[in-house]
PDB file of N, CA and C in Angstrom:
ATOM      1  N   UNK A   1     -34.098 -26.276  69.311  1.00  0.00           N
ATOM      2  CA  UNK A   1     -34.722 -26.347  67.999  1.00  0.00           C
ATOM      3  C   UNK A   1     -33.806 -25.681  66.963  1.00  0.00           C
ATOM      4  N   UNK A   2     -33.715 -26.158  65.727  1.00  0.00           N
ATOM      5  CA  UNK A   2     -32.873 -25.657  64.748  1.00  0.00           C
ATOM      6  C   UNK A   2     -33.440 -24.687  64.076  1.00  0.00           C
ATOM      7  N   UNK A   3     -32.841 -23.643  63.674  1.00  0.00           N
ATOM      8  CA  UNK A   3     -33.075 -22.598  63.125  1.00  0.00           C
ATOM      9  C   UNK A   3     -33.678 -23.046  61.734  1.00  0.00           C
ATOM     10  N   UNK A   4     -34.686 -22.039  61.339  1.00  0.00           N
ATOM     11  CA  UNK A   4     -34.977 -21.992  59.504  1.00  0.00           C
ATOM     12  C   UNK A   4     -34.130 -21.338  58.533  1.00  0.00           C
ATOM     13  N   UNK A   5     -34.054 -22.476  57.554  1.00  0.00           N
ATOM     14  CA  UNK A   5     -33.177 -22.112  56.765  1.00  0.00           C
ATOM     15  C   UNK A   5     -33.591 -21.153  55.733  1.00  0.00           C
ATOM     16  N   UNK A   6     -35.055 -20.472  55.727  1.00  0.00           N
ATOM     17  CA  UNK A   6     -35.174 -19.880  54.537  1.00  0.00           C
ATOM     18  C   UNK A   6     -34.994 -18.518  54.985  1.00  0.00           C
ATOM     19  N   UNK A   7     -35.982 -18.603  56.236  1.00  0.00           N
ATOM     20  CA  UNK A   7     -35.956 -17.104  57.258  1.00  0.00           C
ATOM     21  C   UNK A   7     -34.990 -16.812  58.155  1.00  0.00           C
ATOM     22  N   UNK A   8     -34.884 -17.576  58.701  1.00  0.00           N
ATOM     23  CA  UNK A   8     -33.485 -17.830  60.001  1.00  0.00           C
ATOM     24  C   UNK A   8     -34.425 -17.543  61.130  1.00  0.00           C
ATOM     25  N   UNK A   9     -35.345 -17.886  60.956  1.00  0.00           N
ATOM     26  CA  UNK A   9     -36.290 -17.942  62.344  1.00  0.00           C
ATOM     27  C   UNK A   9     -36.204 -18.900  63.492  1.00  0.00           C
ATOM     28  N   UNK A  10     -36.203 -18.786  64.597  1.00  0.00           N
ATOM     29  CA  UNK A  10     -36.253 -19.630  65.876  1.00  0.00           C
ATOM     30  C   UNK A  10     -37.092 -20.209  66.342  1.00  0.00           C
ATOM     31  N   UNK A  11     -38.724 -19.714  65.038  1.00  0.00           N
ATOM     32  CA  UNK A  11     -39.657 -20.273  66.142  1.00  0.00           C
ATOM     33  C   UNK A  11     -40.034 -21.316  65.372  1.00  0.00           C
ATOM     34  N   UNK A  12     -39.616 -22.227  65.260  1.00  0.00           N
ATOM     35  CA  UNK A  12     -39.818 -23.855  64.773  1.00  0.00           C
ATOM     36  C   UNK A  12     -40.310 -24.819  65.769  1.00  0.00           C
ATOM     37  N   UNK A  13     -40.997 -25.838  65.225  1.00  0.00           N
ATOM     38  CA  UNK A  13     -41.688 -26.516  66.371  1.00  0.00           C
ATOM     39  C   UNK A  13     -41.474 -28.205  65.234  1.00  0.00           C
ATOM     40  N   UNK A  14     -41.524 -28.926  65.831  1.00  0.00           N
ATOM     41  CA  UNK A  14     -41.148 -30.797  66.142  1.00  0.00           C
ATOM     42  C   UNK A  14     -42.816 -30.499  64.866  1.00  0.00           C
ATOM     43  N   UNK A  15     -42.604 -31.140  63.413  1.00  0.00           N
ATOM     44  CA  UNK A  15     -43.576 -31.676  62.803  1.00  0.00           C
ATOM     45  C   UNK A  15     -43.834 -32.929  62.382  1.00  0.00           C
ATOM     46  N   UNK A  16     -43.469 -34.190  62.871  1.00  0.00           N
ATOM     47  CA  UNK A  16     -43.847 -35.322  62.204  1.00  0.00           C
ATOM     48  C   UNK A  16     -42.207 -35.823  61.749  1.00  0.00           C
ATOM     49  N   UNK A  17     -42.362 -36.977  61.062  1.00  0.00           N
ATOM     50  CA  UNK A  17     -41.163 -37.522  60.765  1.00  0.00           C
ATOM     51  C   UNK A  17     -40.974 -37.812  59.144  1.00  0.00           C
ATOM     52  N   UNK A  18     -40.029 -37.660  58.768  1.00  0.00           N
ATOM     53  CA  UNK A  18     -40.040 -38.139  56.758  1.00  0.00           C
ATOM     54  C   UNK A  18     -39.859 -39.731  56.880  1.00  0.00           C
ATOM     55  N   UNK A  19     -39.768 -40.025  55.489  1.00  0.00           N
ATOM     56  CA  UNK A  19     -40.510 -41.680  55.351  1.00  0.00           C
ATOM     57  C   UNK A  19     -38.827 -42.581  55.375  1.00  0.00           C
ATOM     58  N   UNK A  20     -38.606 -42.042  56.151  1.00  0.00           N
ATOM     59  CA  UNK A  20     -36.941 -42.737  57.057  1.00  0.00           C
ATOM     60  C   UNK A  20     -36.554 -42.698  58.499  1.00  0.00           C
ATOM     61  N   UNK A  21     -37.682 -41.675  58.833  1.00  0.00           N
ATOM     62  CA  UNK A  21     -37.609 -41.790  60.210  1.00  0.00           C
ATOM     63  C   UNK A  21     -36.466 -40.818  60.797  1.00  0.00           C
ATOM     64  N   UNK A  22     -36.803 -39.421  59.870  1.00  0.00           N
ATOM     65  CA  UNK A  22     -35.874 -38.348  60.353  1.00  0.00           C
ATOM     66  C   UNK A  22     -36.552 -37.340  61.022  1.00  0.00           C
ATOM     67  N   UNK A  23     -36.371 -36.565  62.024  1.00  0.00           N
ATOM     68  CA  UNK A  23     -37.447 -35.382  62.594  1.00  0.00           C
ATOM     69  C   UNK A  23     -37.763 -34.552  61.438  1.00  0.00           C
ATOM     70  N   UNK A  24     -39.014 -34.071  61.274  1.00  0.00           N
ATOM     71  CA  UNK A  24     -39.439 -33.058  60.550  1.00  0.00           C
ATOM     72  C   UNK A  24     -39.817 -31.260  61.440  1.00  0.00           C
ATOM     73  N   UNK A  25     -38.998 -30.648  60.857  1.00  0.00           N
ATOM     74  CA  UNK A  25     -39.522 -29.222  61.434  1.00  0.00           C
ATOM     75  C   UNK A  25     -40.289 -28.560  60.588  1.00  0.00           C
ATOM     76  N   UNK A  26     -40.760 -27.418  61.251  1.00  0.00           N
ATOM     77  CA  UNK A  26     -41.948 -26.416  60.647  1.00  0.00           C
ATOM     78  C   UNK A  26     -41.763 -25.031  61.252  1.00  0.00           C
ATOM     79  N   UNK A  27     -41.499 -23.930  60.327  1.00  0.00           N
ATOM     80  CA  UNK A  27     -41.279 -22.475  60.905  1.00  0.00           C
ATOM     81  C   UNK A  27     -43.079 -22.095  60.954  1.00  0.00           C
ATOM     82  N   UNK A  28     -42.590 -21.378  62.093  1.00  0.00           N
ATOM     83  CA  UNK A  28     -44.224 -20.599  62.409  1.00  0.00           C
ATOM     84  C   UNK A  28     -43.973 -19.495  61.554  1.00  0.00           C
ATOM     85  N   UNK A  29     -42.981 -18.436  61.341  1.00  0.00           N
ATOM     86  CA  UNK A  29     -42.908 -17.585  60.694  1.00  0.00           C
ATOM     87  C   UNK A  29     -43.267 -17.533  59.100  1.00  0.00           C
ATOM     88  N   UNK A  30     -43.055 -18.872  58.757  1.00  0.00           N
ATOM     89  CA  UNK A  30     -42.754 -18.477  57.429  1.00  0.00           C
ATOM     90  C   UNK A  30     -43.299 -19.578  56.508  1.00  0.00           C
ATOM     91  N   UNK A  31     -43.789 -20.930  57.646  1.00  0.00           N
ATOM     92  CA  UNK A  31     -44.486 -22.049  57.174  1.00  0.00           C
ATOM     93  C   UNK A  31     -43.613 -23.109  56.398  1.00  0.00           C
ATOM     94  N   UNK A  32     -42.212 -22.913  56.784  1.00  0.00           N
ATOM     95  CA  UNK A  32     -41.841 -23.754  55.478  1.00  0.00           C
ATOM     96  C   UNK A  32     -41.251 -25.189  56.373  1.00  0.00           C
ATOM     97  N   UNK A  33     -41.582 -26.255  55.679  1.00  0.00           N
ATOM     98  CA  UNK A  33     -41.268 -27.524  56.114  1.00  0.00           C
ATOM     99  C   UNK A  33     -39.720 -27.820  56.166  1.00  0.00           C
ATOM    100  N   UNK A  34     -38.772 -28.658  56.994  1.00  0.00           N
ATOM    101  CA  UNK A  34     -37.606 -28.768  56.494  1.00  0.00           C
ATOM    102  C   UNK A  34     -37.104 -30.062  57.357  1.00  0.00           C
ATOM    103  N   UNK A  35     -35.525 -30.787  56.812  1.00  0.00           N
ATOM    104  CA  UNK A  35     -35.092 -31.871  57.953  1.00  0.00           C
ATOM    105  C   UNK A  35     -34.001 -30.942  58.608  1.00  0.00           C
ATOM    106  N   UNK A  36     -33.553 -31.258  59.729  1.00  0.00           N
ATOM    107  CA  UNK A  36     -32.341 -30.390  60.179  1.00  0.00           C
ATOM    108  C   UNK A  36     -30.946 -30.966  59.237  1.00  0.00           C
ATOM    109  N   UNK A  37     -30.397 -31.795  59.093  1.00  0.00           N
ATOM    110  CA  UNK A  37     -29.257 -32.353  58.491  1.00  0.00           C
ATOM    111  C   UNK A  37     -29.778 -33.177  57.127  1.00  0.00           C
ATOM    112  N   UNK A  38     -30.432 -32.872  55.798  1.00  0.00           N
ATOM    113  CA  UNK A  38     -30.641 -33.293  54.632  1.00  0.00           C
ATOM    114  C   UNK A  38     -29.219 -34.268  53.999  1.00  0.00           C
ATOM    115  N   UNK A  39     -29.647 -34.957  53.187  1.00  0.00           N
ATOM    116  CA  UNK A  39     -29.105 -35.715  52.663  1.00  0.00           C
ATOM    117  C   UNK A  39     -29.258 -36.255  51.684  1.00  0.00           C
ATOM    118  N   UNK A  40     -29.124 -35.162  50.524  1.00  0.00           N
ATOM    119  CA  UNK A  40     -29.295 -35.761  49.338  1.00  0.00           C
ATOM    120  C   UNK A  40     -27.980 -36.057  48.545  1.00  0.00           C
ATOM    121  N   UNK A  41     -28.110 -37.144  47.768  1.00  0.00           N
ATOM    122  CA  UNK A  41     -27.196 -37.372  47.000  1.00  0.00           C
ATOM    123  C   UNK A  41     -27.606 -37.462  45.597  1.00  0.00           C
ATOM    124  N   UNK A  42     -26.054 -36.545  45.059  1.00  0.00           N
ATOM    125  CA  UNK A  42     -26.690 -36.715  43.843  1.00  0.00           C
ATOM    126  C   UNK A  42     -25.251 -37.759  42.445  1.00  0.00           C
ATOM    127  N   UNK A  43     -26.743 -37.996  41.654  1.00  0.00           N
ATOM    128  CA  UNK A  43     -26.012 -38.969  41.056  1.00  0.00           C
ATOM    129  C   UNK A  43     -25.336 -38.220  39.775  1.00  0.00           C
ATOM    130  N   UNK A  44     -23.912 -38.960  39.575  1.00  0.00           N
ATOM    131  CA  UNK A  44     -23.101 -37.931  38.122  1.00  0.00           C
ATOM    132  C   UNK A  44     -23.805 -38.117  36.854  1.00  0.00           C
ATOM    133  N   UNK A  45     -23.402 -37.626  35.836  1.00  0.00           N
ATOM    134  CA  UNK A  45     -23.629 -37.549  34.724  1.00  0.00           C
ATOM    135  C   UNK A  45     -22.962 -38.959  33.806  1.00  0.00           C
ATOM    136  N   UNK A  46     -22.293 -39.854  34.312  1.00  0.00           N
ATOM    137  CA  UNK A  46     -20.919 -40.638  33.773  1.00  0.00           C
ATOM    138  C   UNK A  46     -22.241 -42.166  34.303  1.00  0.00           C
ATOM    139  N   UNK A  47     -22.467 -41.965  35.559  1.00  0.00           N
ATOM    140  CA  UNK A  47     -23.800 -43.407  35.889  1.00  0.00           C
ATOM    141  C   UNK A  47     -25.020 -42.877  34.685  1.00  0.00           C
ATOM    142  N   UNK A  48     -25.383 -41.347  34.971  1.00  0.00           N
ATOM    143  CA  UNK A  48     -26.835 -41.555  33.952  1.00  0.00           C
ATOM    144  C   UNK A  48     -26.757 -42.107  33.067  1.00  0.00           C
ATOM    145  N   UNK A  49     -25.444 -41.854  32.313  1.00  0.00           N
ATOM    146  CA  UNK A  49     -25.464 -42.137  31.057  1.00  0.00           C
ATOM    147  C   UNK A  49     -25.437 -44.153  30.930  1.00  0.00           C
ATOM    148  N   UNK A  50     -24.849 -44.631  31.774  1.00  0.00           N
ATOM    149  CA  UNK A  50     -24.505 -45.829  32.113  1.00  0.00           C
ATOM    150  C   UNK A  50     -26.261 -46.531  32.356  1.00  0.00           C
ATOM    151  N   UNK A  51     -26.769 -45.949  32.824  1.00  0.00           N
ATOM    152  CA  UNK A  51     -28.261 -46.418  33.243  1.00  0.00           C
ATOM    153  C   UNK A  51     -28.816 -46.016  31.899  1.00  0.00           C
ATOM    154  N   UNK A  52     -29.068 -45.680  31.510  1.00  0.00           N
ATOM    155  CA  UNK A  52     -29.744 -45.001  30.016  1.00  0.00           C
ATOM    156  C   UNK A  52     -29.232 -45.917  28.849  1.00  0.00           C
ATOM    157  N   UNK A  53     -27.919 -46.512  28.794  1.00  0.00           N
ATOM    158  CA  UNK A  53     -27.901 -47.563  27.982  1.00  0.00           C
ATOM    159  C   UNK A  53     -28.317 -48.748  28.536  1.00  0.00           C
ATOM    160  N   UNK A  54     -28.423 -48.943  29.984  1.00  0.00           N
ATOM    161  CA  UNK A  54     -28.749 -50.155  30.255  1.00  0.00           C
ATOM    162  C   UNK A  54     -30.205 -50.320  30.182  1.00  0.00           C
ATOM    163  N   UNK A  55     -30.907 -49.515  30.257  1.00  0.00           N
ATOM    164  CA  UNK A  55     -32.057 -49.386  29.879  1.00  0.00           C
ATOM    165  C   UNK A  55     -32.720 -49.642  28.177  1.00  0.00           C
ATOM    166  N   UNK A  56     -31.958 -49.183  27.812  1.00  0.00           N
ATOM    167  CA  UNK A  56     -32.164 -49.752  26.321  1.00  0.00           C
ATOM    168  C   UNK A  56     -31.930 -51.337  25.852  1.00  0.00           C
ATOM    169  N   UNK A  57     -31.072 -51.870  26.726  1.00  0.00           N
ATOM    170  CA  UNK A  57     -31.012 -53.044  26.463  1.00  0.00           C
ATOM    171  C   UNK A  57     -31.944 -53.650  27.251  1.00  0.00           C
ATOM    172  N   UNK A  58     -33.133 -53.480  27.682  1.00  0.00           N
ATOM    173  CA  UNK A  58     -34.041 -54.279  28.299  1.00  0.00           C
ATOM    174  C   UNK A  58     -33.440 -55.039  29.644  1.00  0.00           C
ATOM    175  N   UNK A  59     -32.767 -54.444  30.111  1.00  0.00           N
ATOM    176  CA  UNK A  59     -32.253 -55.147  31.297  1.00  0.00           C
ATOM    177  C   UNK A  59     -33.187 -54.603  32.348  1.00  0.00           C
ATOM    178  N   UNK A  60     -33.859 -55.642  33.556  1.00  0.00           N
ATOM    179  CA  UNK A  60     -35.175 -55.370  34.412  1.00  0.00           C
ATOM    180  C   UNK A  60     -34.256 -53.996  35.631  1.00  0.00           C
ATOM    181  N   UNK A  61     -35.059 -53.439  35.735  1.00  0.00           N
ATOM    182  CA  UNK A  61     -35.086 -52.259  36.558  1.00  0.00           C
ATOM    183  C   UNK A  61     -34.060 -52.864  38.035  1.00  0.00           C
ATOM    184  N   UNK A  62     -34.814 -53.862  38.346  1.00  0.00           N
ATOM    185  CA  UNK A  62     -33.836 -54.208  39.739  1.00  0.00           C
ATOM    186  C   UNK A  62     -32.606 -54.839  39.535  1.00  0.00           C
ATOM    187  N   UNK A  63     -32.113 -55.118  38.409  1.00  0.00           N
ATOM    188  CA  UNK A  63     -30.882 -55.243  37.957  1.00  0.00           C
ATOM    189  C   UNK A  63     -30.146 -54.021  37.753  1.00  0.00           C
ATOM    190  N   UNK A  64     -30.611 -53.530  37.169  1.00  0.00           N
ATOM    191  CA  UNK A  64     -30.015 -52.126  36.991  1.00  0.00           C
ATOM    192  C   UNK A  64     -29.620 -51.396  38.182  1.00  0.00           C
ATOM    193  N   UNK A  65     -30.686 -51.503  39.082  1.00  0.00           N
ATOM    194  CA  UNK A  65     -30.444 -50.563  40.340  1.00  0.00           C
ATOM    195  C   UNK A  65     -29.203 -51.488  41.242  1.00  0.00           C
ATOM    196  N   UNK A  66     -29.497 -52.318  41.243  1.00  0.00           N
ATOM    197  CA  UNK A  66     -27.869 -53.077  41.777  1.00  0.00           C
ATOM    198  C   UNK A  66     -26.891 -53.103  41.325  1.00  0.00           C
ATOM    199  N   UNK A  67     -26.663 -53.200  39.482  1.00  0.00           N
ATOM    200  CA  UNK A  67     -25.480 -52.767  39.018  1.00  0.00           C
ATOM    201  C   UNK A  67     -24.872 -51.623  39.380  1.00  0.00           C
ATOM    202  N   UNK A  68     -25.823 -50.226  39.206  1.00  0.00           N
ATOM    203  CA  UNK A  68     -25.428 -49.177  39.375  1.00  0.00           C
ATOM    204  C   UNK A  68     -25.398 -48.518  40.832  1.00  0.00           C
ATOM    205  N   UNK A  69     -25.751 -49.167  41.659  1.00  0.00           N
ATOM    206  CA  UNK A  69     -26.237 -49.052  42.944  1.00  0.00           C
ATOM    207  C   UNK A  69     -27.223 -47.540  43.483  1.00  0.00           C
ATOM    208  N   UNK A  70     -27.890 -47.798  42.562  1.00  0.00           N
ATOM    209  CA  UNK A  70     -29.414 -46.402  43.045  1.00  0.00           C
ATOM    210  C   UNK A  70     -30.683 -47.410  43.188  1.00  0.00           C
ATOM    211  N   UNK A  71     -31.506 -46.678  43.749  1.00  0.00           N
ATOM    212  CA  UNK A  71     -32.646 -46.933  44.068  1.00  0.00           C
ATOM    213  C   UNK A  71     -33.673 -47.117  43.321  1.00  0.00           C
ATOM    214  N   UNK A  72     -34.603 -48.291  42.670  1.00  0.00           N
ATOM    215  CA  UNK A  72     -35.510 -48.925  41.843  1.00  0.00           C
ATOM    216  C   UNK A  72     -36.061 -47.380  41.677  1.00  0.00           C
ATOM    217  N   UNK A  73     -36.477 -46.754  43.096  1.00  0.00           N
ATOM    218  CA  UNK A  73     -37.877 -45.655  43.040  1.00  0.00           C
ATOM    219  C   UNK A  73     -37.203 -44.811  42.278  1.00  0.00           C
ATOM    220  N   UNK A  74     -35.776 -43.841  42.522  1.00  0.00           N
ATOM    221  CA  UNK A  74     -35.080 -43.335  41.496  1.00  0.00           C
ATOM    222  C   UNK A  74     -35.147 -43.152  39.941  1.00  0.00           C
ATOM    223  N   UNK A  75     -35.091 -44.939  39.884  1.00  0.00           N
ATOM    224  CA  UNK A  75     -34.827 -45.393  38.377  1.00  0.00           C
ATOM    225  C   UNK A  75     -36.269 -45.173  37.652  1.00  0.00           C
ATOM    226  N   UNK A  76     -37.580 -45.458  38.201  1.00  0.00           N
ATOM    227  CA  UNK A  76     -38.746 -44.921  37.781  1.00  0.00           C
ATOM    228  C   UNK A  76     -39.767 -43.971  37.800  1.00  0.00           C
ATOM    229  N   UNK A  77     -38.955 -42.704  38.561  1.00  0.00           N
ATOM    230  CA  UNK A  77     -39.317 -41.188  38.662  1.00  0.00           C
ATOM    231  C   UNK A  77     -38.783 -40.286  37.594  1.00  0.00           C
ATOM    232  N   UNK A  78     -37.812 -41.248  36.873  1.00  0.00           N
ATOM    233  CA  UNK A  78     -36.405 -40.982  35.664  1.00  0.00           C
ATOM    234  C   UNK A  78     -36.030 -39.724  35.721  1.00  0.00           C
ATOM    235  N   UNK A  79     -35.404 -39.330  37.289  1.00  0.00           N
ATOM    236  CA  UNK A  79     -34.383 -38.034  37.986  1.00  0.00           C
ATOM    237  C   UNK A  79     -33.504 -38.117  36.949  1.00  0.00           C
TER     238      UNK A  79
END
């Protein structure tokens, strides 16, 4: 079992899976949820700006997300 990253605790136990189908852990110590190997990516400042005009020009959301190659859900949480 992988250690917690907030506490560095050992006593983690198998919680369920995230909505990709990655293991989910859970510290007994300290309650906090986590994935072992995360993977976020983040997008630059040079695309926002690129999406933000394309957006003004009324261009549909799933165009956009293929031009720029991010994710529709992304584009309408407006990260």
């Amino acid at each position: 079992m992988p250690t917690c990253p907030n506490c560095s605790s050992e006593k983690t136990v198998k919680n369920g899976h995230i909505h990709h189908g990655k293991q989910r852990f859970k510290c007994h110590e300290c309650g906090r949820q986590f994935v072992e190997n995360p993977q976020k990516i983040v997008i630059d400042q040079d695309k926002r700006e690129l999406i933000d005009r394309l957006l003004l020009e009324k261009i549909s959301l799933a165009g956009i997300a293929r031009a720029a190659q991010v994710s529709e859900r992304w584009l309408q949480t407006g990260s």
